[in-house]
C-alpha atoms as a PDB file:
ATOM      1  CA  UNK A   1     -69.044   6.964  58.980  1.00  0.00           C
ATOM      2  CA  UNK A   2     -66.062   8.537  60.271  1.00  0.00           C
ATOM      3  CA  UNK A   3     -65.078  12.241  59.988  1.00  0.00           C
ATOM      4  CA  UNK A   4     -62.855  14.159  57.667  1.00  0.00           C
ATOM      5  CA  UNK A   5     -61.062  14.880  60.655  1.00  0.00           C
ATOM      6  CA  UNK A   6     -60.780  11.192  61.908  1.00  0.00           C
ATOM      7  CA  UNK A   7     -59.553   9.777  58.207  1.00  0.00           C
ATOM      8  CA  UNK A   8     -60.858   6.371  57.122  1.00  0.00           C
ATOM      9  CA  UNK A   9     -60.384   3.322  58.911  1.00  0.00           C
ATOM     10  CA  UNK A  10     -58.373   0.708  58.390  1.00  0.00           C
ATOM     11  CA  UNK A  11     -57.874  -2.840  59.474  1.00  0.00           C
ATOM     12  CA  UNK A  12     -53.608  -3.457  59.484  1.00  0.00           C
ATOM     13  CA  UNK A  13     -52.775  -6.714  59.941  1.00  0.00           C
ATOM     14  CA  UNK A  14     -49.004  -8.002  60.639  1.00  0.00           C
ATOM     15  CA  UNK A  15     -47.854 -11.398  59.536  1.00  0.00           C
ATOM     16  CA  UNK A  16     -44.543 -11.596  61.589  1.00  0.00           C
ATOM     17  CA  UNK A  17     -41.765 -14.648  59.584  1.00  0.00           C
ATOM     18  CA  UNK A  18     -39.943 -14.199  63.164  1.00  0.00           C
ATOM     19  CA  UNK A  19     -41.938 -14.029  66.157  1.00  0.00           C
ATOM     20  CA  UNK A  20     -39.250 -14.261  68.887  1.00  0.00           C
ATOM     21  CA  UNK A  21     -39.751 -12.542  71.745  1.00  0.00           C
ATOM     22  CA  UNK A  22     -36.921 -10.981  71.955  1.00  0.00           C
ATOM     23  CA  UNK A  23     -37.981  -9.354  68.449  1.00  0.00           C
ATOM     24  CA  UNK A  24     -41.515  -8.555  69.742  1.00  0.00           C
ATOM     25  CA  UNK A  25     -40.075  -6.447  72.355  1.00  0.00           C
ATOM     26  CA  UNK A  26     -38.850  -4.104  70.587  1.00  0.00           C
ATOM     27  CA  UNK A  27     -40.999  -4.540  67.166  1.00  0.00           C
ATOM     28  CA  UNK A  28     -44.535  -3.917  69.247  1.00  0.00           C
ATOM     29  CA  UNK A  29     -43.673  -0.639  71.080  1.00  0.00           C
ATOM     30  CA  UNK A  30     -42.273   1.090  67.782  1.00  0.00           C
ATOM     31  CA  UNK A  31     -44.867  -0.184  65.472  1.00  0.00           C
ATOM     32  CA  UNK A  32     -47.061   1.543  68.093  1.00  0.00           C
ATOM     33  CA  UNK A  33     -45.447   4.416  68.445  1.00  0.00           C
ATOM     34  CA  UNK A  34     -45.625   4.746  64.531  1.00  0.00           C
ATOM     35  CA  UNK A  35     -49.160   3.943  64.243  1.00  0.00           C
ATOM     36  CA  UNK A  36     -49.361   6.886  66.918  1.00  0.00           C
ATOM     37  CA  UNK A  37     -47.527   9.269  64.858  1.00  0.00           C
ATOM     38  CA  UNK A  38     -49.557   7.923  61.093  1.00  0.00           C
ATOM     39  CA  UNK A  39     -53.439   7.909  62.368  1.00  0.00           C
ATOM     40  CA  UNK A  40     -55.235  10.008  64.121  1.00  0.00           C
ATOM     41  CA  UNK A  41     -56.588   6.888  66.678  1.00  0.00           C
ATOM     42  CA  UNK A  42     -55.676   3.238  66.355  1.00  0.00           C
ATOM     43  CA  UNK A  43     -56.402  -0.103  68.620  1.00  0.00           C
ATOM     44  CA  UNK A  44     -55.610  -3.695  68.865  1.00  0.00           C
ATOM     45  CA  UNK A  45     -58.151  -5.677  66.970  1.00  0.00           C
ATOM     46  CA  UNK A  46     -56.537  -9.009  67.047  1.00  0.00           C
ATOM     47  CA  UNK A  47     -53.379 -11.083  67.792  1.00  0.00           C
ATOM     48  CA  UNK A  48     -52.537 -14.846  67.224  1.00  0.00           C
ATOM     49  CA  UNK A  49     -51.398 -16.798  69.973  1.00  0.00           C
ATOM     50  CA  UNK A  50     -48.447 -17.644  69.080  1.00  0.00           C
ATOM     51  CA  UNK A  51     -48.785 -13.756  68.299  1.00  0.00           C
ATOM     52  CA  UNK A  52     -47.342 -13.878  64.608  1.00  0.00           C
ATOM     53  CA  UNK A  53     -50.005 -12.713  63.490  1.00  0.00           C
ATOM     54  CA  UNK A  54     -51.753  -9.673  64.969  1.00  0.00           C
ATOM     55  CA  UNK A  55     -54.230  -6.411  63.526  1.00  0.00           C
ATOM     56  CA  UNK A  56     -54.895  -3.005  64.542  1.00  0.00           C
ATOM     57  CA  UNK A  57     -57.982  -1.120  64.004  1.00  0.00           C
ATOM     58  CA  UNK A  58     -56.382   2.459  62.985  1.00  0.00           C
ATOM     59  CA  UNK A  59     -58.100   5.790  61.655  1.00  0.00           C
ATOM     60  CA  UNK A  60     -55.989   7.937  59.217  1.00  0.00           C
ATOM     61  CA  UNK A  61     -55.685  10.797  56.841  1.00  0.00           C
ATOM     62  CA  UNK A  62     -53.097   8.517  55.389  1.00  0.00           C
ATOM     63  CA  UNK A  63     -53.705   6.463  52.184  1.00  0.00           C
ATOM     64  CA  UNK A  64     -53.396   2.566  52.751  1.00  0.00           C
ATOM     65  CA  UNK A  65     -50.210   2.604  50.602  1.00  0.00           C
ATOM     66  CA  UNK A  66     -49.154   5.497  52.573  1.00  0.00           C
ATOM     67  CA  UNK A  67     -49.500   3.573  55.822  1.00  0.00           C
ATOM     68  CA  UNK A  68     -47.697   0.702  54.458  1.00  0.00           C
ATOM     69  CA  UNK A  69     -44.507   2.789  53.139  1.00  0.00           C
ATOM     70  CA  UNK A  70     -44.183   4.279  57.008  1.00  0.00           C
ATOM     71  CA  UNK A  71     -44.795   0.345  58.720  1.00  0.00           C
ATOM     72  CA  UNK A  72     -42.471  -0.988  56.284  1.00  0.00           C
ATOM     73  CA  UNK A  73     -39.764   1.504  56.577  1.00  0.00           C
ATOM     74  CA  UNK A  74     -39.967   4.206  58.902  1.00  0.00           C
ATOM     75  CA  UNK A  75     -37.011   6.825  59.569  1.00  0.00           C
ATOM     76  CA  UNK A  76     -34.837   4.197  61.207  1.00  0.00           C
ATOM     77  CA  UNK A  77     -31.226   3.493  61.178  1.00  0.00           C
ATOM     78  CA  UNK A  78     -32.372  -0.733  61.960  1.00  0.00           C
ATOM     79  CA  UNK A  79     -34.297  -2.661  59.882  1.00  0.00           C
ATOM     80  CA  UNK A  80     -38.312  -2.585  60.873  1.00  0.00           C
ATOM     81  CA  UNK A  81     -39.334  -5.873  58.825  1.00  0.00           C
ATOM     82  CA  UNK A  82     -37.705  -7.979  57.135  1.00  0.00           C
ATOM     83  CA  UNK A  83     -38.623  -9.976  53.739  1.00  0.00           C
ATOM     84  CA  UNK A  84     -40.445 -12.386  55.624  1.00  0.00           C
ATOM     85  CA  UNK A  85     -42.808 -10.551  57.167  1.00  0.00           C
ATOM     86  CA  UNK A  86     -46.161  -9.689  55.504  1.00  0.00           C
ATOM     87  CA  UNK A  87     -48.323  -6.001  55.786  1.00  0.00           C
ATOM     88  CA  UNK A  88     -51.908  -5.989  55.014  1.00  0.00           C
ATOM     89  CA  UNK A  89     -54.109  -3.255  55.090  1.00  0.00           C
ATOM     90  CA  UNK A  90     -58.208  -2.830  54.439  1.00  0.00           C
ATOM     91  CA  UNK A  91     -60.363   0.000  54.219  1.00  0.00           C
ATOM     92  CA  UNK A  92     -63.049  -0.564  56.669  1.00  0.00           C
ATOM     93  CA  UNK A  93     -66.170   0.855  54.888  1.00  0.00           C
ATOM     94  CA  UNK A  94     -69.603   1.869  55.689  1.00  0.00           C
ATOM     95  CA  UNK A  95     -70.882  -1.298  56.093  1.00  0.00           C
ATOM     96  CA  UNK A  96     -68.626  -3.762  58.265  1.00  0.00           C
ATOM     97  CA  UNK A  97     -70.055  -6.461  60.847  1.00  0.00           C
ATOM     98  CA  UNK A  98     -68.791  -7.858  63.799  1.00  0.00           C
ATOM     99  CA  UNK A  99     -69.817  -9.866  66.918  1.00  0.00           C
ATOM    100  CA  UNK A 100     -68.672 -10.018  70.481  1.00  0.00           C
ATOM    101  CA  UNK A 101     -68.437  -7.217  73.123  1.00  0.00           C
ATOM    102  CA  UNK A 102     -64.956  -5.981  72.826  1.00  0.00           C
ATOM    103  CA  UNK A 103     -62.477  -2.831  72.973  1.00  0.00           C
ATOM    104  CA  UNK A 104     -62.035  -3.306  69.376  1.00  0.00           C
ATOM    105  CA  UNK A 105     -65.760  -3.454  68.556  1.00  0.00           C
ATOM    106  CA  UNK A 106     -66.201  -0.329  70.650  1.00  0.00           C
ATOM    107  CA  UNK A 107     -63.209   1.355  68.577  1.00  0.00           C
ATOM    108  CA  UNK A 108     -65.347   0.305  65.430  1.00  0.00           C
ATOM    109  CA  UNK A 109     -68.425   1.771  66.755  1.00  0.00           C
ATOM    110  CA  UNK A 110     -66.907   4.871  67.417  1.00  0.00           C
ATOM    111  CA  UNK A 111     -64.746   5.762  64.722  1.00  0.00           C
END
């Protein structure tokens, strides 16, 4: 169970309409740098291989809607997403289960 200083934990997955990589180069770095600046510890849980689709595990103080609202539109002058991309986010409770020796299972176990 995580800490009141940790937050709750949250699984945030992206469904991307436009997966160019010329998009992705840009749209990774500053979603991470966002996720830095929202949670107090976040890691990549999952991506797609045609990586449209991709999750973060991420601890917060934030609320789930609250973490949406700064994904969806931070303090930019661009456009983050557009309408055709898709934000999903789950509290990850007490009881979760997962298989597999991984960085993200690791995360899990220690947050």
């Amino acid at each position: 169970m995580p800490t009141d200083r940790q937050g709750t934990r949250y699984l945030i997955v992206l469904t991307l309409g436009d997966a160019v990589p010329t998009r992705l180069q840009t749209l990774v770095p500053d979603l991470q740098a966002i996720l830095k600046d929202a949670c107090t510890s976040s890691e990549l849980a999952f991506r797609s291989i045609t990586r449209d689709v991709f999750g973060y595990f991420a601890a917060s103080t934030l609320s789930a809607h609250q973490l949406k609202t700064k994904i969806e539109t931070p303090d930019r002058r661009q456009p983050f997403l557009n309408n055709s991309d898709a934000v999903l986010i789950v509290e990850l409770g007490e009881h979760f289960d997962a298989s597999g020796r991984s960085k993200a299972w690791t995360w899990l176990q220690h947050h």
